[in-house]
C-alpha atoms as a PDB file:
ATOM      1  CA  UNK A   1      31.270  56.873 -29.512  1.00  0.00           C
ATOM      2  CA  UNK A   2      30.863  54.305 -32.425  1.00  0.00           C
ATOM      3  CA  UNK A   3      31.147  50.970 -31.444  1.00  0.00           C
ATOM      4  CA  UNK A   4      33.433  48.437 -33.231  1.00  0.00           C
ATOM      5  CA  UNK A   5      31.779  46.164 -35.824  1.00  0.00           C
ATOM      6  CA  UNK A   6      33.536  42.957 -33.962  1.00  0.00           C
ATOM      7  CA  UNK A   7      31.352  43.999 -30.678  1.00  0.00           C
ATOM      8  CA  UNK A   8      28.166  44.603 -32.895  1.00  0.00           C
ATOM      9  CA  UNK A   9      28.422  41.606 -34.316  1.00  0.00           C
ATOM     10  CA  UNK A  10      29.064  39.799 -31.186  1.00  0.00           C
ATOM     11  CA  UNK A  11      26.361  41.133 -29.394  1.00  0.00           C
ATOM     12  CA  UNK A  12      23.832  40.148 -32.240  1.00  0.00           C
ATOM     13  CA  UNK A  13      24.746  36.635 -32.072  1.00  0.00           C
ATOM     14  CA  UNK A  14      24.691  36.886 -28.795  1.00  0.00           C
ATOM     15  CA  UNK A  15      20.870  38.235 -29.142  1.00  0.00           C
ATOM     16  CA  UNK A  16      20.193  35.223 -31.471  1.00  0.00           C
ATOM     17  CA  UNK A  17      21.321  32.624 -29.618  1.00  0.00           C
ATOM     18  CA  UNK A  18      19.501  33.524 -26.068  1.00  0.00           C
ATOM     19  CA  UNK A  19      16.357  31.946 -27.251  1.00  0.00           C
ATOM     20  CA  UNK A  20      18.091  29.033 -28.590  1.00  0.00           C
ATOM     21  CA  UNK A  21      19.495  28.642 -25.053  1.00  0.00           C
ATOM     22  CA  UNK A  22      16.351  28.538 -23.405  1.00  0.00           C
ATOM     23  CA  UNK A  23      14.378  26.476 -25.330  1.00  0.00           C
ATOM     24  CA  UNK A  24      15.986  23.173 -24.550  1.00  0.00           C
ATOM     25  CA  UNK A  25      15.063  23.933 -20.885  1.00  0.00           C
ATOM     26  CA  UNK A  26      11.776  24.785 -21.655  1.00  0.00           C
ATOM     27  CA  UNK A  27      10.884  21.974 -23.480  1.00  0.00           C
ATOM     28  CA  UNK A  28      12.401  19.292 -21.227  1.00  0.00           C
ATOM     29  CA  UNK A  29      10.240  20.854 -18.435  1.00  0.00           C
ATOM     30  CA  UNK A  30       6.891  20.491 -20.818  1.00  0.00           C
ATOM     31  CA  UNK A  31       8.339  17.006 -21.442  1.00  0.00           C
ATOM     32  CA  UNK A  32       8.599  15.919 -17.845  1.00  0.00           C
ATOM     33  CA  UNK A  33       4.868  17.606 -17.197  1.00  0.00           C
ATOM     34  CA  UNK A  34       3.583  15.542 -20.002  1.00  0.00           C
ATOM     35  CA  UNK A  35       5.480  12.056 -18.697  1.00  0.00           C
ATOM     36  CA  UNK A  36       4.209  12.622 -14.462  1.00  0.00           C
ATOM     37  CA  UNK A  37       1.706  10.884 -13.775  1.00  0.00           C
ATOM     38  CA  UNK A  38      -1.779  11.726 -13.716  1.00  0.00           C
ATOM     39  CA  UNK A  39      -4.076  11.650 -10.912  1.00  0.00           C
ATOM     40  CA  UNK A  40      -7.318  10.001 -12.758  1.00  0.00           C
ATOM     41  CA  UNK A  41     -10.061  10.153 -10.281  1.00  0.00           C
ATOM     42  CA  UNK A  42     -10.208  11.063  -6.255  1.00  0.00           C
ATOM     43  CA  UNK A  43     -13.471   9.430  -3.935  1.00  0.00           C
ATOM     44  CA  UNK A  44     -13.483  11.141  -1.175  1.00  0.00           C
ATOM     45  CA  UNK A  45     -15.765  10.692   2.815  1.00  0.00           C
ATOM     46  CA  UNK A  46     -14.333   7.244   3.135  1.00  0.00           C
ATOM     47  CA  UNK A  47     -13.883   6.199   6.471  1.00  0.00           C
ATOM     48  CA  UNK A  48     -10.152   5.347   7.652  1.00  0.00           C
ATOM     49  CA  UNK A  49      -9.435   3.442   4.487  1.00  0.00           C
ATOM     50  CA  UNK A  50      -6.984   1.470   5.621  1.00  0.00           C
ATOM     51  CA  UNK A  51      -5.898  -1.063   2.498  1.00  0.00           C
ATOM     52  CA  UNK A  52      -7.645  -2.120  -0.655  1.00  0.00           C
ATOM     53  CA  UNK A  53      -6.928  -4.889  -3.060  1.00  0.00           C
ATOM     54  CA  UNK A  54      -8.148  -4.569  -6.804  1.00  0.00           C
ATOM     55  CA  UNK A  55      -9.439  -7.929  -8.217  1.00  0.00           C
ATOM     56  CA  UNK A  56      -8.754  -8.158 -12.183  1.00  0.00           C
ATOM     57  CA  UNK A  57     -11.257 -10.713 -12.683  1.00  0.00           C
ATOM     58  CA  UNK A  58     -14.021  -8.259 -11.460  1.00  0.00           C
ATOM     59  CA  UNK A  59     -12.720  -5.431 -12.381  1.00  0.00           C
ATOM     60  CA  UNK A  60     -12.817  -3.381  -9.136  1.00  0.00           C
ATOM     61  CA  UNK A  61     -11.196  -2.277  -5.947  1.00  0.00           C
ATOM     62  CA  UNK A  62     -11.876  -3.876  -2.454  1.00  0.00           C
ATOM     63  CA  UNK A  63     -11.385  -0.908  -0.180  1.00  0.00           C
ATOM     64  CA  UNK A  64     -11.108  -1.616   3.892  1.00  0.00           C
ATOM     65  CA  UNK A  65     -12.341   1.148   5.956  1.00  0.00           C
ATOM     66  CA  UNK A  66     -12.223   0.673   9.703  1.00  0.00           C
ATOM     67  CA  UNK A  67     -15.005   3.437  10.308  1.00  0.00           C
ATOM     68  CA  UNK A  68     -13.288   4.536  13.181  1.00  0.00           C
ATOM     69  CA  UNK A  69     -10.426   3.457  15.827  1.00  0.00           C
ATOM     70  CA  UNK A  70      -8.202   0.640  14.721  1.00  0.00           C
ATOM     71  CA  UNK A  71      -7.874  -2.054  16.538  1.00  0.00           C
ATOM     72  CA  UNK A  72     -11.384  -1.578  17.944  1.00  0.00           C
ATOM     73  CA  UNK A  73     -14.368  -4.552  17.954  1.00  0.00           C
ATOM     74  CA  UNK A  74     -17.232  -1.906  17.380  1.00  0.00           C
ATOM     75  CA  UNK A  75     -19.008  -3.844  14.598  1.00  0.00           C
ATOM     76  CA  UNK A  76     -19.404  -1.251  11.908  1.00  0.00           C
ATOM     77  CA  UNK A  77     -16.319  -1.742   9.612  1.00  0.00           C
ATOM     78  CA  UNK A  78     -17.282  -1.788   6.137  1.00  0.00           C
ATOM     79  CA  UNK A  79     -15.556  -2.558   2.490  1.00  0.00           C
ATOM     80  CA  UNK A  80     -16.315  -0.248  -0.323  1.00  0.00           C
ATOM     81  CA  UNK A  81     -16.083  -1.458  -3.945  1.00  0.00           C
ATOM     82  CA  UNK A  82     -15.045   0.933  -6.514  1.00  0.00           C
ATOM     83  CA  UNK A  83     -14.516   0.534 -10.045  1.00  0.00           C
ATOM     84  CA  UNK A  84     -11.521   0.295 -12.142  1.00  0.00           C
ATOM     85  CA  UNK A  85     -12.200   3.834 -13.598  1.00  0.00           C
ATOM     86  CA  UNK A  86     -12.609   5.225 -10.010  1.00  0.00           C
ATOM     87  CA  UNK A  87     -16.190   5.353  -9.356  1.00  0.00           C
ATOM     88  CA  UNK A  88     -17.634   4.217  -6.409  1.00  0.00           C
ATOM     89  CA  UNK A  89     -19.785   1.260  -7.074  1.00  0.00           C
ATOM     90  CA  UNK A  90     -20.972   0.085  -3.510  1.00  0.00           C
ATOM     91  CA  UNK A  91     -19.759   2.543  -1.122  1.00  0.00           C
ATOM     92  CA  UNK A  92     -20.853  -0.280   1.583  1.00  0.00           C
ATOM     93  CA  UNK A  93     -20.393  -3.864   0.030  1.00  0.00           C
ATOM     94  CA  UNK A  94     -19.899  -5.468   2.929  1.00  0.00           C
ATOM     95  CA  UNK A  95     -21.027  -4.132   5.845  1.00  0.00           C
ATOM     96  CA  UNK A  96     -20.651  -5.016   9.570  1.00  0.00           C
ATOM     97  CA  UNK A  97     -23.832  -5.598  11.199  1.00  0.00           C
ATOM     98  CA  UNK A  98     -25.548  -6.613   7.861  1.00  0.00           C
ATOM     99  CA  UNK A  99     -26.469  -9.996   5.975  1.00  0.00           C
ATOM    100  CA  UNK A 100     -24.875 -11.757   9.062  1.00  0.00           C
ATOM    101  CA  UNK A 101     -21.344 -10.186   8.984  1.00  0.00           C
ATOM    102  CA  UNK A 102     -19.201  -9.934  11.539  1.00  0.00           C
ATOM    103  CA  UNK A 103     -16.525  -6.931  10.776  1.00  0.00           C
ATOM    104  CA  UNK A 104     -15.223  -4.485  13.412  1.00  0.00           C
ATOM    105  CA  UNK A 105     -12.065  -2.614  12.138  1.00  0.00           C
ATOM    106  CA  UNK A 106     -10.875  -4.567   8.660  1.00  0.00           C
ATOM    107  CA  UNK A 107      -6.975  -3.877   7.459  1.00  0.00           C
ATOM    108  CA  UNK A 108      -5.371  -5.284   5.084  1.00  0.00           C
ATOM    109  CA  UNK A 109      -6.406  -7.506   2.268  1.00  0.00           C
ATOM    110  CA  UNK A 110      -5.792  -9.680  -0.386  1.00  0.00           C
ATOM    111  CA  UNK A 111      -7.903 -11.466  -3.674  1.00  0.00           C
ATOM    112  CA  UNK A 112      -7.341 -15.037  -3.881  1.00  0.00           C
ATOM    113  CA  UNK A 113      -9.677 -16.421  -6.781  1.00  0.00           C
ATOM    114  CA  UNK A 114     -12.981 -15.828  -5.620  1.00  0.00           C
ATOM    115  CA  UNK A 115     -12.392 -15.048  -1.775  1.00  0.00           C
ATOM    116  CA  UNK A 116     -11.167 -11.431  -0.538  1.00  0.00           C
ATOM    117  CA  UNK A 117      -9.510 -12.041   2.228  1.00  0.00           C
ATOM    118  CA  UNK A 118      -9.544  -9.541   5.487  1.00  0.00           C
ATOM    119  CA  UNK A 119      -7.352  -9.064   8.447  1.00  0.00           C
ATOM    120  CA  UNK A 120      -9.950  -7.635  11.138  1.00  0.00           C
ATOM    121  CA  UNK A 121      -8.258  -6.783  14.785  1.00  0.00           C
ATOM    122  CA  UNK A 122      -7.123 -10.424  15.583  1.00  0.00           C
ATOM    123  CA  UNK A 123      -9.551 -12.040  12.354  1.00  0.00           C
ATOM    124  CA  UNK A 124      -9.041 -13.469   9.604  1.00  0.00           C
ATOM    125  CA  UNK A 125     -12.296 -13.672   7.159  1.00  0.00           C
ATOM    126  CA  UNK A 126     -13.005 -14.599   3.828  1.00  0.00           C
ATOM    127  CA  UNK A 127     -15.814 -12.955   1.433  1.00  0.00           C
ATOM    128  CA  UNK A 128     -16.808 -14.268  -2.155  1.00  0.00           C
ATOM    129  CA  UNK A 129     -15.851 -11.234  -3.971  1.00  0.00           C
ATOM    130  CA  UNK A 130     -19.165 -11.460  -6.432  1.00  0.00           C
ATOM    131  CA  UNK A 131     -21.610 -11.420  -3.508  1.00  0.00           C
ATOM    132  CA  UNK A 132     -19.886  -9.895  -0.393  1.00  0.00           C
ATOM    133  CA  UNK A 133     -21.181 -13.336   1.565  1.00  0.00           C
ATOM    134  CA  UNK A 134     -18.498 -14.277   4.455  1.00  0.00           C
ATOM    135  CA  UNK A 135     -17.984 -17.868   4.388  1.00  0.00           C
ATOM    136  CA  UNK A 136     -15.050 -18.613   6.901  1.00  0.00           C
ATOM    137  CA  UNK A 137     -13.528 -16.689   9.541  1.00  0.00           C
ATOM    138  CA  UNK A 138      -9.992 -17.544  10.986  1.00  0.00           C
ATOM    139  CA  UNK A 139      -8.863 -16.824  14.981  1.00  0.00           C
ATOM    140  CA  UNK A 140      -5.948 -15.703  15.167  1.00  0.00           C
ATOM    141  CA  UNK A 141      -6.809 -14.825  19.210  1.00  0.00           C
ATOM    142  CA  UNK A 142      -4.866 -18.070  20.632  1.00  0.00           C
ATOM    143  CA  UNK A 143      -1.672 -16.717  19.855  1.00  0.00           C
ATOM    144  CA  UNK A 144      -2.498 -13.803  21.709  1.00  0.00           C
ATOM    145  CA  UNK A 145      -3.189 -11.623  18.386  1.00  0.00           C
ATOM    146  CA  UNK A 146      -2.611  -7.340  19.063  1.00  0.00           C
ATOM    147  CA  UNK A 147      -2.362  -5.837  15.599  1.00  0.00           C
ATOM    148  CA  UNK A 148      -3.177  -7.428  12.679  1.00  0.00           C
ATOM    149  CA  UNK A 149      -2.218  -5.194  10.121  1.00  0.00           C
ATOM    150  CA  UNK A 150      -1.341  -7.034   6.506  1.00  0.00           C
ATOM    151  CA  UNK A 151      -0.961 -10.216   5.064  1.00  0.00           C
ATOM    152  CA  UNK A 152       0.545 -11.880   2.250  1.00  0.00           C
ATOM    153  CA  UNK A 153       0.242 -15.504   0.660  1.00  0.00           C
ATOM    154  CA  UNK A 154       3.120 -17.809  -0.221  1.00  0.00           C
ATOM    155  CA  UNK A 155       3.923 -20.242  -3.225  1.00  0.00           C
ATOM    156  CA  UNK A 156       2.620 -23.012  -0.993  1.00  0.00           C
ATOM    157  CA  UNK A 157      -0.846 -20.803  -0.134  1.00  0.00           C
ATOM    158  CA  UNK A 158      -0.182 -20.303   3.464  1.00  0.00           C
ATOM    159  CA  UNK A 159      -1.057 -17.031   5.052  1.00  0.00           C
ATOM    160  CA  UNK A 160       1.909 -15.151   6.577  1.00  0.00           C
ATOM    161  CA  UNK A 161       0.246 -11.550   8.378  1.00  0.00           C
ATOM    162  CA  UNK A 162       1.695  -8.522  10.204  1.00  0.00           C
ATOM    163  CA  UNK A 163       1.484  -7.874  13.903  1.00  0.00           C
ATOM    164  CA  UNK A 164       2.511  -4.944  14.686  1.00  0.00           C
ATOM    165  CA  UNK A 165       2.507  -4.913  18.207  1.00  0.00           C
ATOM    166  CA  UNK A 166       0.055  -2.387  19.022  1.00  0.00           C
ATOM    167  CA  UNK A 167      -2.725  -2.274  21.834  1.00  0.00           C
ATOM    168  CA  UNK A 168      -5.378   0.365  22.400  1.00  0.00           C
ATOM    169  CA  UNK A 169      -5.632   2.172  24.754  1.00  0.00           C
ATOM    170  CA  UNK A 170      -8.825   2.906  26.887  1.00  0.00           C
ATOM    171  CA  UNK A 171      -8.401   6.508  25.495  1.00  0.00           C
ATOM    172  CA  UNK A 172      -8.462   4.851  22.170  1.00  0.00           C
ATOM    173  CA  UNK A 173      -5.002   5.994  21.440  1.00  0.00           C
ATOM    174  CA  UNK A 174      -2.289   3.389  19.916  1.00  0.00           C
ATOM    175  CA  UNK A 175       0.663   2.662  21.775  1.00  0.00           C
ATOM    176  CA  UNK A 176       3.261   0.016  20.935  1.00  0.00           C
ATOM    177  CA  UNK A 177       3.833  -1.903  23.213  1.00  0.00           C
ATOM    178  CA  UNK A 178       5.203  -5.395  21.320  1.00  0.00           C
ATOM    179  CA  UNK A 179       5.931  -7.880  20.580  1.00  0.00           C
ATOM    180  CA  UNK A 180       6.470  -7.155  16.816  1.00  0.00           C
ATOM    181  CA  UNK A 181       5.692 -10.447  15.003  1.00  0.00           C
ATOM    182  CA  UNK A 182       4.887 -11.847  12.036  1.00  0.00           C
ATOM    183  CA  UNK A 183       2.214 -15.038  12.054  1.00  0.00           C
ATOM    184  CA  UNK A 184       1.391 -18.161  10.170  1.00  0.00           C
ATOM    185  CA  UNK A 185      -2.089 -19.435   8.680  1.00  0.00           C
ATOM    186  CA  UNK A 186      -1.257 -22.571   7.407  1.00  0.00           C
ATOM    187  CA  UNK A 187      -3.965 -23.406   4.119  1.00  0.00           C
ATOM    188  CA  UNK A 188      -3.990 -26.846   5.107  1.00  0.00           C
ATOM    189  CA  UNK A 189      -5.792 -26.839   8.381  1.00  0.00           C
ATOM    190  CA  UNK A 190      -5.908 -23.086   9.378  1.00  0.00           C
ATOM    191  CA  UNK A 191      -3.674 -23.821  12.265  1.00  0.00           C
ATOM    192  CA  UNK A 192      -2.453 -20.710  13.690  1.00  0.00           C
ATOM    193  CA  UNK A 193       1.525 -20.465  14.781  1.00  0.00           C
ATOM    194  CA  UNK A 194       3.922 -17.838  15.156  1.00  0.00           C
ATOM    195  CA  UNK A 195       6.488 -17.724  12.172  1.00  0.00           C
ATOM    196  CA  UNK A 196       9.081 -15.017  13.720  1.00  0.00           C
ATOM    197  CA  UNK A 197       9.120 -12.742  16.390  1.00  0.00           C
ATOM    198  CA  UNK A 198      11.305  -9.926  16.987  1.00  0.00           C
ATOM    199  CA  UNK A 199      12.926  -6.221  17.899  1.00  0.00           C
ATOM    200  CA  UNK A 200      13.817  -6.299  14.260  1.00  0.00           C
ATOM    201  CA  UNK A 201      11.044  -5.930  12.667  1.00  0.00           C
ATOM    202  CA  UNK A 202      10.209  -2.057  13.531  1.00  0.00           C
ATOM    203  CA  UNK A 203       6.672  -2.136  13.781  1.00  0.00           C
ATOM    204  CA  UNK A 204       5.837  -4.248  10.690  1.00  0.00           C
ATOM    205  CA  UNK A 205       3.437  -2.934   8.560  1.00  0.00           C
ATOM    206  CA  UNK A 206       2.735  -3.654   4.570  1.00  0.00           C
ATOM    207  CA  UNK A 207       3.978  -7.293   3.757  1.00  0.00           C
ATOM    208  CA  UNK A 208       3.952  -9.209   0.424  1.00  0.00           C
ATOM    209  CA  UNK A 209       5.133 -12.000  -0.838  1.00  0.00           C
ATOM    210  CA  UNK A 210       8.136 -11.949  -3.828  1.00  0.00           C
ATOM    211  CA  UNK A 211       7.862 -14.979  -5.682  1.00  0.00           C
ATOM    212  CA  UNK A 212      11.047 -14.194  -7.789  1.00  0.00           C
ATOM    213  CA  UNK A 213      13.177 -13.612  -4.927  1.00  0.00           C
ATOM    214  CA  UNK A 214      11.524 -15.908  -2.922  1.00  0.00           C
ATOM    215  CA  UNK A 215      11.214 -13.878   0.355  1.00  0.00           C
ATOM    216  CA  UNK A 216       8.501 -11.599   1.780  1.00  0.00           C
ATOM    217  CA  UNK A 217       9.501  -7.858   1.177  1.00  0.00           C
ATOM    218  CA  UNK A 218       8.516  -6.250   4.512  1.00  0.00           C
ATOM    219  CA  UNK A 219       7.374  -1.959   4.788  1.00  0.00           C
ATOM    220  CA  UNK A 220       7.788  -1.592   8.488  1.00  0.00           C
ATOM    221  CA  UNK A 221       6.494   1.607  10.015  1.00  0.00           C
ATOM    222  CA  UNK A 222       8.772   2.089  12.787  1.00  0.00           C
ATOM    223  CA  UNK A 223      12.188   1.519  10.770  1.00  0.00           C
ATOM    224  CA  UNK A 224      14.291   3.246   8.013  1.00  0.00           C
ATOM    225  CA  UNK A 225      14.609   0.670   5.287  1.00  0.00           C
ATOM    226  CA  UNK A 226      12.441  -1.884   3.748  1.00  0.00           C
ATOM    227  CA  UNK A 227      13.121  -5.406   4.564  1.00  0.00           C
ATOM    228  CA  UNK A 228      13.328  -8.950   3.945  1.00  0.00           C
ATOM    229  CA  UNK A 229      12.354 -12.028   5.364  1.00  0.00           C
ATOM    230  CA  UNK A 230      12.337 -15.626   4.397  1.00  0.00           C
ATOM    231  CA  UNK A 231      10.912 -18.705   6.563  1.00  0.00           C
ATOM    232  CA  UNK A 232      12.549 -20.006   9.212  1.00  0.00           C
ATOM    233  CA  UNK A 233      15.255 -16.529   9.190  1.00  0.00           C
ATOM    234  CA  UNK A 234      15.581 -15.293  12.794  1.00  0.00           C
ATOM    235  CA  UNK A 235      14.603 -11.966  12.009  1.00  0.00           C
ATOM    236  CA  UNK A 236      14.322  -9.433   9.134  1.00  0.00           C
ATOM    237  CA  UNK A 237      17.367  -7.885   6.953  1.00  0.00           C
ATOM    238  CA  UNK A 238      17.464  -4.308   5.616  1.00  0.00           C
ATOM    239  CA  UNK A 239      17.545  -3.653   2.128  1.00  0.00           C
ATOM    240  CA  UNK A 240      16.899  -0.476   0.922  1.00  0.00           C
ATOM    241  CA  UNK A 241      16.951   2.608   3.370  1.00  0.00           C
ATOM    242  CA  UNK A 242      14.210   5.345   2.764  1.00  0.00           C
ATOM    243  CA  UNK A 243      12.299   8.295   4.503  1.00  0.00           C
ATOM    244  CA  UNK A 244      10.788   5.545   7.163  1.00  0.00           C
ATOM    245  CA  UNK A 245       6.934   5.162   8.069  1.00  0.00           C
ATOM    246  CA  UNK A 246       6.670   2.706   5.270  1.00  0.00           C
ATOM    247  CA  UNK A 247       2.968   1.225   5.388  1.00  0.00           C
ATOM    248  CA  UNK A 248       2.069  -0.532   1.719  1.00  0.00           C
ATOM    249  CA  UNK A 249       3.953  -3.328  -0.017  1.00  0.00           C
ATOM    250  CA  UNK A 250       2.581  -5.277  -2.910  1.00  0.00           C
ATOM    251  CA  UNK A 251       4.665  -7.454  -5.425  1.00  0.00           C
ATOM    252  CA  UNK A 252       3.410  -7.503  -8.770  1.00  0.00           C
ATOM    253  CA  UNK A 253       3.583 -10.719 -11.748  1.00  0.00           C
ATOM    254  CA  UNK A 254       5.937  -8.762 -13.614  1.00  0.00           C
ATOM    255  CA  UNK A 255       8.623  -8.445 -10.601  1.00  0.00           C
ATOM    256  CA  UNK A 256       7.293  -5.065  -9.219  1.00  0.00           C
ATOM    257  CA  UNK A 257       7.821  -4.063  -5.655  1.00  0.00           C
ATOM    258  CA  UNK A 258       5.578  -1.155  -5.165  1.00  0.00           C
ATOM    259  CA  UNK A 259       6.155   0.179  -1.198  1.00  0.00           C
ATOM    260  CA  UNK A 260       4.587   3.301   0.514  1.00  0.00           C
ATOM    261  CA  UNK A 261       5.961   6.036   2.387  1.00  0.00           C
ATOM    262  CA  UNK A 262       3.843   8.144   5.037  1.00  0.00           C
ATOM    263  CA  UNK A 263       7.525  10.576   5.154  1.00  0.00           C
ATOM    264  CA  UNK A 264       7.729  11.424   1.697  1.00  0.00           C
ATOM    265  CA  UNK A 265       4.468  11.048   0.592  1.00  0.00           C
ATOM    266  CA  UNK A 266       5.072   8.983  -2.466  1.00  0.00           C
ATOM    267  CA  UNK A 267       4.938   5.386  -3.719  1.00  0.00           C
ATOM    268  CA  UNK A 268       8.188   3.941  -4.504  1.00  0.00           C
ATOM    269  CA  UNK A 269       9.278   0.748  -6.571  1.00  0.00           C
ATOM    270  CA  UNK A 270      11.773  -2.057  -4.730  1.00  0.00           C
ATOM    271  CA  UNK A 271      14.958  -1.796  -7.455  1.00  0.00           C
ATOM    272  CA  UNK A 272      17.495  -3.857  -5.717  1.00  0.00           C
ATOM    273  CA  UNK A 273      19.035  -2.195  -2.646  1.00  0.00           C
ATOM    274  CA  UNK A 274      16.513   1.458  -3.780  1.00  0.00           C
ATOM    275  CA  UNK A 275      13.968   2.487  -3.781  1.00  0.00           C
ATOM    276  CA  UNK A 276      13.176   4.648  -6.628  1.00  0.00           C
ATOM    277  CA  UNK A 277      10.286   7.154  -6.636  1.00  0.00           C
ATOM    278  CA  UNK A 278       7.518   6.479  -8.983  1.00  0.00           C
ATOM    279  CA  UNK A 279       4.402   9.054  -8.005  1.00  0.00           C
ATOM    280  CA  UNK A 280       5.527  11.453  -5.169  1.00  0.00           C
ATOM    281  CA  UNK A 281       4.228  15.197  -3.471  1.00  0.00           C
ATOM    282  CA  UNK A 282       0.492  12.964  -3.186  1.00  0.00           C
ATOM    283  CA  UNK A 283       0.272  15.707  -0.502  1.00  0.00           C
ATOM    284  CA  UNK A 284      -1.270  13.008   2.077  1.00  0.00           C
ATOM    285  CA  UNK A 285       0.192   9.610   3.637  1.00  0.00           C
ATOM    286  CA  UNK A 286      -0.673   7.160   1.930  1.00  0.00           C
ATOM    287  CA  UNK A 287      -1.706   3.544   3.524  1.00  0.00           C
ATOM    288  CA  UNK A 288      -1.859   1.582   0.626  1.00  0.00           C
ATOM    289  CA  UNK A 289      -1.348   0.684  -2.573  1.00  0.00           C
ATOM    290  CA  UNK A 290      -2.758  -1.469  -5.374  1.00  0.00           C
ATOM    291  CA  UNK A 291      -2.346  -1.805  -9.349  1.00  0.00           C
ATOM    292  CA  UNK A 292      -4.435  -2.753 -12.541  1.00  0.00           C
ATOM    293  CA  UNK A 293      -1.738  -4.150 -14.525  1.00  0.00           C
ATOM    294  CA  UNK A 294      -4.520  -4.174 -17.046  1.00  0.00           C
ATOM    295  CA  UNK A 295      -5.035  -0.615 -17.499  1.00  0.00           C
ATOM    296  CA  UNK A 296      -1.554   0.560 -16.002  1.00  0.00           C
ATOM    297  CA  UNK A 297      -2.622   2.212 -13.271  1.00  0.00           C
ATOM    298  CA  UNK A 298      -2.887   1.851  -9.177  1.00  0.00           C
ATOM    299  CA  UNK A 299      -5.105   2.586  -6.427  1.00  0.00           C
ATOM    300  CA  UNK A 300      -4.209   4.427  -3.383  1.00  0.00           C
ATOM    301  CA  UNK A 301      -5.967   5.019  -0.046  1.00  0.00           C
ATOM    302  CA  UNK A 302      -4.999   7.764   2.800  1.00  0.00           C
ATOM    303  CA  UNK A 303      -6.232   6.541   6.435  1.00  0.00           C
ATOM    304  CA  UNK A 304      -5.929  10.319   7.442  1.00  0.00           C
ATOM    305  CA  UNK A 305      -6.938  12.032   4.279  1.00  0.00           C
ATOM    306  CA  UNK A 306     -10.418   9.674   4.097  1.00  0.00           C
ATOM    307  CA  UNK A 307      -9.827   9.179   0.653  1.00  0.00           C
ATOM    308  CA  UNK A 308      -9.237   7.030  -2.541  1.00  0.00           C
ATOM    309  CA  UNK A 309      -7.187   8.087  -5.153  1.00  0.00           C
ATOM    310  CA  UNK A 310      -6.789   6.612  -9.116  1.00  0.00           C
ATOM    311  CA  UNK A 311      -3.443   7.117 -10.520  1.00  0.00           C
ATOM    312  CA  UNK A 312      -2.025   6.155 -13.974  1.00  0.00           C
ATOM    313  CA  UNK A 313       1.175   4.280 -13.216  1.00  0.00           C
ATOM    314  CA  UNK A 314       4.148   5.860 -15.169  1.00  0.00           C
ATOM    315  CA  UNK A 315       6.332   3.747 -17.164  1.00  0.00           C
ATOM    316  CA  UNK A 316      10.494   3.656 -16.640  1.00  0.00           C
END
């Protein structure tokens, strides 16, 4: 049977036009591989790395790792410093039981100048970042201290830091037991006070402080939404609902929010009431999270994966 020449012809263009079709889907897909964001460079036998700070004047990464249960005073925490490119530099920097320091199970951290600054079970020390040498340590024990977990430092340089309400066990297991509070270090005389206490904070976790919005932007573990606080609130407010088991928070000089996510195994940015996935499928949880502005890129540590991870930070 001859086919009509209409039908021909339509089924030619029709022939032509199929790889046409494709191609656009192709090439946005080799586009969006080319734009994700790169893993740069993984450390791995760390020893529940638990937060890090990087410190731009030196150029490197403060990593905590509690070297066993948290919450524990067993004397052999230790902070790793590793390089901006993701090389380990001094796997123990500071080390419990050495040079005179005292460091059980350190958390979270932050670089002020030349001090690092370490939450450790219900401590709060001070290193010079050049030399590892502790200088001051902080109680934190009269307020009846559980958890320590992160801290963050205000406009006015007091310390506000996470308690989340956790005791261990003599099985060494975790359990929450409250209260869930958040405490003040005043810079003035290191007095120690409790700034708010209550059911709403869900296990607080990651804290940091937003100096545009003037608040502290809260990660809580136990809740579904990042939160907000300001001093002298009665309690935290919602902001933006996500996959829960937040753990990270750092704000950034250009108005970055950057929070964590053990659920969804990504880190997110705060965007007004989102948050709005930046690297995700990291395939572990990740505790924290901390960025070279410099060099666009951010540090991440896993607690359960014993690891470091280098990451370029993709732009919007």
């Amino acid at each position: 049977m001859t086919r009509p020449k209409s039908s021909l012809l339509a089924l030619t263009f029709a022939l032509i036009a199929l790889p046409s079709a494709c191609t656009p889907k192709a090439d946005n897909a080799e586009k969006a591989a080319a734009t994700a964001p790169q893993r740069i460079a993984v450390v791995d036998g760390l020893s529940a790395p638990e937060a890090l700070s990087f410190d731009a004047t030196n150029n490197v990464y403060f990593v905590s790792n509690a070297n066993g249960t948290l919450g524990i005073k067993d004397g052999n925490g230790f902070i790793a410093r590793i390089t901006a490119d993701g090389v380990v530099d001094s796997l123990h920097f500071i080390q419990g039981g050495r040079d005179g320091v005292q460091l059980d199970a350190p958390m979270g951290s932050r670089v002020e100048g030349d001090t690092l600054w370490v939450l450790d079970v219900d401590k709060l020390r001070g290193f010079d970042t050049k030399t590892g040498k502790p200088y001051i340590t902080i109680d934190l024990s009269p307020v009846k201290a559980l958890f320590l977990n992160d801290l963050a430092i205000d406009s006015t340089g007091d310390f506000y830091i996470t308690d989340t309400g956790i005791q261990v066990g003599a099985d060494s297991k975790l359990n929450h037991t409250g209260p869930d509070r958040i405490l003040k270090v005043a810079r003035k005389d290191h007095s120690v006070s409790v700034a708010v206490s209550s059911a709403l904070l869900s296990s607080p976790d990651g804290i940091t402080y937003d100096r545009r919005g003037k608040r502290f932007v809260l990660a809580p573990f136990g809740g579904p939404s990042v939160q907000s606080w300001a001093v002298g609130d009665p309690g935290p407010k919602d902001v933006a609902p996500g996959k829960s088991m937040f753990d990270g928070a750092e704000a950034e000089a250009n108005g970055q929010i950057l929070i964590t996510s053990w659920n969804d195994s990504s880190v997110a940015t705060l965007e007004g009431p989102k948050l709005v996935p930046r690297i995700t499928k990291l395939g572990y949880q990740p505790a924290d999270v901390s960025m070279d502005a410099g060099h666009s890129r951010v540090g991440i540590v896993s607690m359960v994966a014993n690891k470091f991870e280098l990451w370029e930070w993709p732009a919007k």
